[in-house]
Protein backbone atom coordinates (compact mmCIF):
# COMPACT_ATOMS: atom_id res chain seq x y z
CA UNK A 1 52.25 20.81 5.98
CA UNK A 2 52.16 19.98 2.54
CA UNK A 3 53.59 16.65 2.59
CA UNK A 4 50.73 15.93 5.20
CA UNK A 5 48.25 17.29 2.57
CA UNK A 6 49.56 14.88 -0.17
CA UNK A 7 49.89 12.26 1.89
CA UNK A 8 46.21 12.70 3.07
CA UNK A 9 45.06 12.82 -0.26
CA UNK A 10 46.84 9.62 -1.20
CA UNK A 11 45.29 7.47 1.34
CA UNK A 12 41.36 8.45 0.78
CA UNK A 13 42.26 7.78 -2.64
CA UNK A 14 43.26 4.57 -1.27
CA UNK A 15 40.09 4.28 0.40
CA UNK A 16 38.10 5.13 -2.57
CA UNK A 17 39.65 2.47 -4.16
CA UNK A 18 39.63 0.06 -1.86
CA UNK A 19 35.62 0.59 -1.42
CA UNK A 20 35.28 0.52 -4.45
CA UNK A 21 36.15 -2.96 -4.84
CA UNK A 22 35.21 -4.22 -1.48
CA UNK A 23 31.38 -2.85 -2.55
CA UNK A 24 31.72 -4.53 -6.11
CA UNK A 25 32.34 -7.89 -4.27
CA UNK A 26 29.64 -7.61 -1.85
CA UNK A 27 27.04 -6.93 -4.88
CA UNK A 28 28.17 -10.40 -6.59
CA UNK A 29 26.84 -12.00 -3.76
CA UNK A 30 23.60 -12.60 -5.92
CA UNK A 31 21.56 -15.66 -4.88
CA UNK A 32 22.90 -17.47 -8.45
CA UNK A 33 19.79 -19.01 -10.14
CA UNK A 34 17.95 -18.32 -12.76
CA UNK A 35 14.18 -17.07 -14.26
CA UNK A 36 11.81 -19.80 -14.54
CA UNK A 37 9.97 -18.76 -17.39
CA UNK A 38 7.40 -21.53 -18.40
CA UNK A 39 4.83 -23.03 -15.83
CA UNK A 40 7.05 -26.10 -15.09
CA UNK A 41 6.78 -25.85 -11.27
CA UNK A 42 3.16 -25.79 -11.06
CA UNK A 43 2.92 -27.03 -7.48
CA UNK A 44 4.75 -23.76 -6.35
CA UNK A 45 2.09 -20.69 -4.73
CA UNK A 46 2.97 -17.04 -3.69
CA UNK A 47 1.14 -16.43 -0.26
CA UNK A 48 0.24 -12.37 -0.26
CA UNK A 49 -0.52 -10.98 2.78
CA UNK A 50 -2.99 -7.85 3.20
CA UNK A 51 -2.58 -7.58 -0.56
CA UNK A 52 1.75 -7.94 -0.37
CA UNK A 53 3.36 -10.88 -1.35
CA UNK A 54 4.71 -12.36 1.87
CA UNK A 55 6.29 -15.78 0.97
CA UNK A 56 5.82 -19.27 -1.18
CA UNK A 57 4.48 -22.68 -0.49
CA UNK A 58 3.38 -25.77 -2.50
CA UNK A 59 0.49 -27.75 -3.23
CA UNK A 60 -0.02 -30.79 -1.62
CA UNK A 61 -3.30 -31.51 -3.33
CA UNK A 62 -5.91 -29.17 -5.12
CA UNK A 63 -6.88 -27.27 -1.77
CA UNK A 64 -3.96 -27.41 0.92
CA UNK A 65 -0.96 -26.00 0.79
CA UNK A 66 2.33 -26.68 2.79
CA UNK A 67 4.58 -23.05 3.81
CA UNK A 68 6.57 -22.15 6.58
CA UNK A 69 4.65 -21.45 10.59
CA UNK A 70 6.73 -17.93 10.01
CA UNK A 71 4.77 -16.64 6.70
CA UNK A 72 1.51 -16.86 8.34
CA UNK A 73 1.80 -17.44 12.34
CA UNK A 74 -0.05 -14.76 13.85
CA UNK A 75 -1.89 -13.17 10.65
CA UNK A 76 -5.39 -12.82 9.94
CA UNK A 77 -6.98 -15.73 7.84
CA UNK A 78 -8.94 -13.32 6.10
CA UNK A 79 -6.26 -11.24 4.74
CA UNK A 80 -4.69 -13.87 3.40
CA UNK A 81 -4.46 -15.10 -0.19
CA UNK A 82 -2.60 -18.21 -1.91
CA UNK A 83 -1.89 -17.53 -5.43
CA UNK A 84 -1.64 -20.63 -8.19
CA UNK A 85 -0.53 -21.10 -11.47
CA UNK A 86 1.34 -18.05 -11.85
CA UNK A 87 5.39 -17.48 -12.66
CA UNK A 88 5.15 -13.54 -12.22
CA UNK A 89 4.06 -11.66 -9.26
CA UNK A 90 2.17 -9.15 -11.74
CA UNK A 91 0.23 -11.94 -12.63
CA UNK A 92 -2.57 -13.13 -10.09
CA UNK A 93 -3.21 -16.40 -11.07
CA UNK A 94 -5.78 -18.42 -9.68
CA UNK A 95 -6.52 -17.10 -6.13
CA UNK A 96 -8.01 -18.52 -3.27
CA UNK A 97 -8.45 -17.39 0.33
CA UNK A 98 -7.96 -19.73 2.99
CA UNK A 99 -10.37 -21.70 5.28
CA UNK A 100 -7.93 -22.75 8.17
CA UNK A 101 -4.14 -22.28 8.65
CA UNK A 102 -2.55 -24.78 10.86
CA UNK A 103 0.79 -24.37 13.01
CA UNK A 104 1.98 -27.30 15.17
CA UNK A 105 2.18 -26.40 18.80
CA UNK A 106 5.47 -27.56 18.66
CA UNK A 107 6.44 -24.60 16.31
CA UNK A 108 8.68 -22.19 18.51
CA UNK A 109 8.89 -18.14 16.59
CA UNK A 110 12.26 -17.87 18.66
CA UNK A 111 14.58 -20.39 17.19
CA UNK A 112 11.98 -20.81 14.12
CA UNK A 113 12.38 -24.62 15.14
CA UNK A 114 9.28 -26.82 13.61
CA UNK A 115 8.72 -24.30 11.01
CA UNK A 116 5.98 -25.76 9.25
CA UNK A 117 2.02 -24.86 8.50
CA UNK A 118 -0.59 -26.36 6.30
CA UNK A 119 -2.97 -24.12 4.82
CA UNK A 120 -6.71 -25.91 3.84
CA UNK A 121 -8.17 -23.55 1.03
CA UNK A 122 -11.40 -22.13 0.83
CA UNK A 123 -12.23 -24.19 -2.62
CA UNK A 124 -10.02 -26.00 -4.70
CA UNK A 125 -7.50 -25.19 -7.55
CA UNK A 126 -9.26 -26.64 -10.77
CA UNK A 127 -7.22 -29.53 -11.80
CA UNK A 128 -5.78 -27.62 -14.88
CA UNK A 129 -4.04 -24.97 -12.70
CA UNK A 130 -2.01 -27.54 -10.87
CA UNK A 131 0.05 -30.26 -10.12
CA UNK A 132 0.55 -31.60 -6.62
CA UNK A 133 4.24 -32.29 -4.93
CA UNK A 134 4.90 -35.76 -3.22
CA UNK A 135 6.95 -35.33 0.11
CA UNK A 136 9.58 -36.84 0.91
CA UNK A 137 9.53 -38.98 4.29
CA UNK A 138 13.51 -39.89 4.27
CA UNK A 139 16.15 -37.92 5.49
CA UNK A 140 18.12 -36.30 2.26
CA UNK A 141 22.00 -37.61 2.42
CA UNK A 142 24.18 -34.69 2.45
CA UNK A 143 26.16 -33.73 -0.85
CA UNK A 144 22.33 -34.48 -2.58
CA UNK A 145 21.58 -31.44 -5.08
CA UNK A 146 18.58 -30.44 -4.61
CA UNK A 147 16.27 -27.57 -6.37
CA UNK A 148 14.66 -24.89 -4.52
CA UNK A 149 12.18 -22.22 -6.43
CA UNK A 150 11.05 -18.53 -5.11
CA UNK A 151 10.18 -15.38 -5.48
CA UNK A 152 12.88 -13.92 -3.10
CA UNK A 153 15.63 -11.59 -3.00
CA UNK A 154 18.38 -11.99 -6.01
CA UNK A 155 21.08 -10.76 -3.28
CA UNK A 156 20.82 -9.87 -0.06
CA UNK A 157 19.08 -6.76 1.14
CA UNK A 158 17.93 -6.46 -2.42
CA UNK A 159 14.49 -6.70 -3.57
CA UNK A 160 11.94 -9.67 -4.57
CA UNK A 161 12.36 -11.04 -8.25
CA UNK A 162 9.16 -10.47 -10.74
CA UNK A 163 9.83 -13.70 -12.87
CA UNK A 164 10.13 -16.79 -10.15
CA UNK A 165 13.62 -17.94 -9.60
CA UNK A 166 15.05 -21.75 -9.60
CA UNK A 167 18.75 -22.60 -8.17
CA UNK A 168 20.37 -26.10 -7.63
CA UNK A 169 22.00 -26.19 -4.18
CA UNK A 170 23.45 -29.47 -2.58
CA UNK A 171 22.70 -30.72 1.27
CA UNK A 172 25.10 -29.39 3.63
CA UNK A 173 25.50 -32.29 6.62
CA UNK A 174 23.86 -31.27 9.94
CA UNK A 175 26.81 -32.08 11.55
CA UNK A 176 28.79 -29.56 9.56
CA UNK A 177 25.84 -26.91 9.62
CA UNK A 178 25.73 -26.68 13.41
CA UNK A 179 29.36 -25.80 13.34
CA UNK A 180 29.14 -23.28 11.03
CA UNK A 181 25.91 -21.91 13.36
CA UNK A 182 27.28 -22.31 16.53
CA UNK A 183 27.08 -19.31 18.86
CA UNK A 184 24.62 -17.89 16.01
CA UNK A 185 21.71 -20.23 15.91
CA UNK A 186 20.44 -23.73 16.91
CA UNK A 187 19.97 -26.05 13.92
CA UNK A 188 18.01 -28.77 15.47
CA UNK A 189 16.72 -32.19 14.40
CA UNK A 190 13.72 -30.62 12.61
CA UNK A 191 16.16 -28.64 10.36
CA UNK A 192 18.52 -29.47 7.52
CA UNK A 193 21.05 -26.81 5.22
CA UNK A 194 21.92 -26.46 1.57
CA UNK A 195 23.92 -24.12 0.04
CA UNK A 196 26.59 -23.04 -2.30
CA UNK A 197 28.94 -20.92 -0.30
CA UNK A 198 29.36 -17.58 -1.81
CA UNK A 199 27.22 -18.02 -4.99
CA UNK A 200 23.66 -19.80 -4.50
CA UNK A 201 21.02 -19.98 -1.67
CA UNK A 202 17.58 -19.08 -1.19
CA UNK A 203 16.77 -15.47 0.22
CA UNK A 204 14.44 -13.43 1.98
CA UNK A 205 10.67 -13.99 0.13
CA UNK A 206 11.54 -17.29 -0.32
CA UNK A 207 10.42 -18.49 2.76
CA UNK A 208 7.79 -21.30 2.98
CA UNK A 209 8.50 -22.29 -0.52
CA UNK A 210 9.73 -26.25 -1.50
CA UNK A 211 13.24 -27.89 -1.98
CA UNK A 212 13.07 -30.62 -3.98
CA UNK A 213 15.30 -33.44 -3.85
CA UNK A 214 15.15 -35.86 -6.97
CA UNK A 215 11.30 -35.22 -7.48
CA UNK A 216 9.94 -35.35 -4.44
CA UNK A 217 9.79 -32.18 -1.65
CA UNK A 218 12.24 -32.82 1.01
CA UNK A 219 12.30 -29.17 2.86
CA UNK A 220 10.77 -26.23 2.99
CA UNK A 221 12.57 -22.54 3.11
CA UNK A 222 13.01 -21.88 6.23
CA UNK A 223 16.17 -18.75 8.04
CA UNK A 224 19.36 -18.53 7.07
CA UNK A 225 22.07 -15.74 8.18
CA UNK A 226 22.19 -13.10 5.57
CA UNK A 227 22.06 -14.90 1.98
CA UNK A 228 24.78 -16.95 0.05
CA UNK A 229 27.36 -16.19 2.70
CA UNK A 230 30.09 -17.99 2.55
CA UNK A 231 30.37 -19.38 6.06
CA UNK A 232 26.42 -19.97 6.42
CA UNK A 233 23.70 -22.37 4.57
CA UNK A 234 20.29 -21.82 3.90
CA UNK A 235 17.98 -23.58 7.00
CA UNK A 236 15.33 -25.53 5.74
CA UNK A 237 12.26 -27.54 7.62
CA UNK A 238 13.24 -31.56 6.95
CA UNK A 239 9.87 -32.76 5.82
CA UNK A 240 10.81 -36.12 6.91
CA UNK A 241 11.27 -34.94 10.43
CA UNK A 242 7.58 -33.02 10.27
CA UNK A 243 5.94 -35.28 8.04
CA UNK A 244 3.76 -37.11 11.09
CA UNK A 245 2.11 -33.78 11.26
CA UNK A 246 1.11 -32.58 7.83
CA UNK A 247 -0.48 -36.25 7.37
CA UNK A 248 -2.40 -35.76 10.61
CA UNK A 249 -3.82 -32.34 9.61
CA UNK A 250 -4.31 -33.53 5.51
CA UNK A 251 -6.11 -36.65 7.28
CA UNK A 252 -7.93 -34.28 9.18
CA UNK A 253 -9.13 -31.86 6.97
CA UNK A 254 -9.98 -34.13 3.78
């Protein structure tokens, strides 16, 4: 009886240990960037919804904004607001509400697949609160670093940063991403993955914000399974796969 006691007692101290370790491991897996903490990125907006922040976009010129169909699909116009020139989400910035908020038809919520909207403010960012991002019409080669900015979780199932985040993550092939998704997720033509398995990705709240691939925005934050997991990327929007569209509706809505 008492060699069943002791040997009880030996393994939950086993198991104590054991969790112990296993749960220090799983709290490294921090989305590994860092604080942006001068207004270098000034193309980058926080979208807030009913007064929360929701997710990020970019400027495409002085009053439209590009973000992901997910952040605002279904939401009311009016409780929306974009927020500009800021790096902190205690800081406001200049805010604008938006006009119109347009999702291609061939945007499908299921499999997030064309995950794109353009957003046509109510009145303009004045030209000192901004910059505007080029995008990128040619498919990124894989292995390309590219730079991708947000608000989002640090780690996953943690909690949106204050100061906006930057992290360098290179192009993961389609090819290889649909293996690593298969039997999880369709990554389509529209789509395209970056990541640094294990250590740096882009997290919830960073949705509808830009990658940038040698200065000019080549995806926009898309899904992803969990963050910075080792066996999946990040899913971005390929701008040069949606790029017919935003030109139609920025041609559209001058």
């Amino acid at each position: 009886m008492c060699l069943n006691l002791v040997l009880i007692l030996q393994l939950l101290m086993l198991y104590f240990i054991l969790g112990h370790v296993y749960s220090a491991k799983l709290s490294e897996r921090i989305v590994g960037g860092s604080a942006v903490t001068q207004k270098k990125y000034r193309y980058y907006v926080r979208l807030h919804y009913q007064g929360e922040f929701k997710c990020g976009g970019s400027l495409l010129r002085n009053n439209a904004v590009l973000t992901a169909a997910h952040c605002v699909k279904g939401s009311n116009m009016k409780s929306l607001r974009v927020h500009a020139d800021t790096i902190r989400l205690s800081d406001p910035g200049v805010v604008r509400s938006v006009k119109n908020a347009l999702v291609s038809r061939s945007y499908n919520a299921d499999t997030l697949n064309y995950d794109v909207a353009v957003l046509i403010l109510s009145s303009a960012i004045p030209s000192g609160s901004f910059t505007s991002i080029t995008l990128d019409k040619k498919a990124v080669a894989s292995g390309t670093n590219c730079l991708v900015i947000g608000h989002g979780y640090t780690k996953e199932d943690g909690s949106v940063a204050q100061q906006l985040q930057e992290v360098s993550v290179p192009v993961v092939s389609r090819a290889a991403c649909q293996r690593k998704y298969r039997g999880t997720g369709a990554i389509t033509q529209y789509m395209m993955c970056a990541s640094v398995p294990g250590k740096k990705d882009s997290c919830s709240g960073d949705s509808g914000g830009p990658m940038i691939c040698s200065g000019q925005q080549a995806g926009i934050v898309s899904w992803g399974m969990g963050c910075a997991r080792t066996k999946f990327p990040g899913v971005y929007t390929d701008i040069s796969k949606i790029y017919g569209f935003v030109e139609k509706v920025l041609k559209q809505y001058p």
